[in-house]
N, C-alpha and C. Protein backbone atom coordinates (compact mmCIF):
# COMPACT_ATOMS: atom_id res chain seq x y z
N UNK A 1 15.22 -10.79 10.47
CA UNK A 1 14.88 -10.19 9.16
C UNK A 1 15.81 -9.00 8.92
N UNK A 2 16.53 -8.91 7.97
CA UNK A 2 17.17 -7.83 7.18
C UNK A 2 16.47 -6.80 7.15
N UNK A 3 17.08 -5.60 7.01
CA UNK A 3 16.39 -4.33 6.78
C UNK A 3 16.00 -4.72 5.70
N UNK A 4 16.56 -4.66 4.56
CA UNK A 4 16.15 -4.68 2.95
C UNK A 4 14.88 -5.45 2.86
N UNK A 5 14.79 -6.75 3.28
CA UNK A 5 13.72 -7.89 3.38
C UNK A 5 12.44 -6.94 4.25
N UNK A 6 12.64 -6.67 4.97
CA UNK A 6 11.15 -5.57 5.93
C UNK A 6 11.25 -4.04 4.80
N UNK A 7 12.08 -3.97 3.92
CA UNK A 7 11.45 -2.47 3.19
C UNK A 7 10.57 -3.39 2.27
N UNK A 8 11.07 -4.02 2.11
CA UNK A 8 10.23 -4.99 0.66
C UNK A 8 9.15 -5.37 1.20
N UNK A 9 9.30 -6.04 2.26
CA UNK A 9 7.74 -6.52 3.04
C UNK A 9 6.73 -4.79 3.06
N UNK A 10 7.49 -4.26 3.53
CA UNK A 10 6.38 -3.18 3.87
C UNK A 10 6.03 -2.65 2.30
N UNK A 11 7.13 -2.07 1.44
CA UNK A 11 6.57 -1.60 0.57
C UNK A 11 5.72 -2.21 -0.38
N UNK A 12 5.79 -3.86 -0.01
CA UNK A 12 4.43 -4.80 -0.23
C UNK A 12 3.30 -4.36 -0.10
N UNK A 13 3.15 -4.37 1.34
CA UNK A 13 2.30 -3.98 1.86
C UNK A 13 1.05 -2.30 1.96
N UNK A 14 1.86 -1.50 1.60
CA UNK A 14 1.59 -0.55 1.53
C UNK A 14 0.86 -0.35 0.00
N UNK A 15 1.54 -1.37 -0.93
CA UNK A 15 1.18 -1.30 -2.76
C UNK A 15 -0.22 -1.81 -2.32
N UNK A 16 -0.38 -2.88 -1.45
CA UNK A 16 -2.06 -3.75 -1.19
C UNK A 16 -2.78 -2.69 -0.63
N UNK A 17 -2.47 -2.25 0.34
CA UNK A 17 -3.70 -1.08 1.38
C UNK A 17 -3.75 0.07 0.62
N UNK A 18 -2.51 0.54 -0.16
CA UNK A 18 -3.23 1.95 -1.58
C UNK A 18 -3.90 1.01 -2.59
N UNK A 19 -4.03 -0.02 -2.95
CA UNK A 19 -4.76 -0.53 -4.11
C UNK A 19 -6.38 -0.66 -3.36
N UNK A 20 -6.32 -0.61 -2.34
CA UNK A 20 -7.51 -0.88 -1.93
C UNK A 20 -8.71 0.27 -1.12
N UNK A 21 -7.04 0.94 -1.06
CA UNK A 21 -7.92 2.27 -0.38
C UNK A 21 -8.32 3.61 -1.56
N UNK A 22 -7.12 3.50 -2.90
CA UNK A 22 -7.48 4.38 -4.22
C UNK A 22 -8.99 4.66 -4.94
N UNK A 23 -9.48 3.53 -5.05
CA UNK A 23 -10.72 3.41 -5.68
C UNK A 23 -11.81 4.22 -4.68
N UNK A 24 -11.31 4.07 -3.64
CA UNK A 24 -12.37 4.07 -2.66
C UNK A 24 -12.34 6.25 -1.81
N UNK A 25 -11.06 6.42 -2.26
CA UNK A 25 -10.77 7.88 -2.01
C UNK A 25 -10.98 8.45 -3.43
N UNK A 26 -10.89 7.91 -4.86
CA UNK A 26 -11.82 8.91 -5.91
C UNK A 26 -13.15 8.48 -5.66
N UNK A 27 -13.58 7.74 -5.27
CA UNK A 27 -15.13 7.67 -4.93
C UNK A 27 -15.68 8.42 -4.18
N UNK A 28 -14.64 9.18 -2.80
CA UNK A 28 -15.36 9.81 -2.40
C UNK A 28 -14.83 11.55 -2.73
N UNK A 29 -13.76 11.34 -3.28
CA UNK A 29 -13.46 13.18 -4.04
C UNK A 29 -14.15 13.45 -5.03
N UNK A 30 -14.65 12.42 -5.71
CA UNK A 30 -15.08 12.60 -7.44
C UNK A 30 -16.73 13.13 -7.30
């Protein structure tokens, strides 16, 4: 795997686990 191909994978990855963890951190600041 290419570097470029694993930034893309990760910065995949990272867009899924903040979409899932956002809702859930103003839920508990708000």
């Amino acid at each position: 795997m290419n570097p470029r191909q694993h930034f893309a994978c990760a910065a995949d990855w990272l867009l899924a686990v903040g979409a899932k963890i956002a809702p859930l951190a103003v839920s508990i600041t708000a």
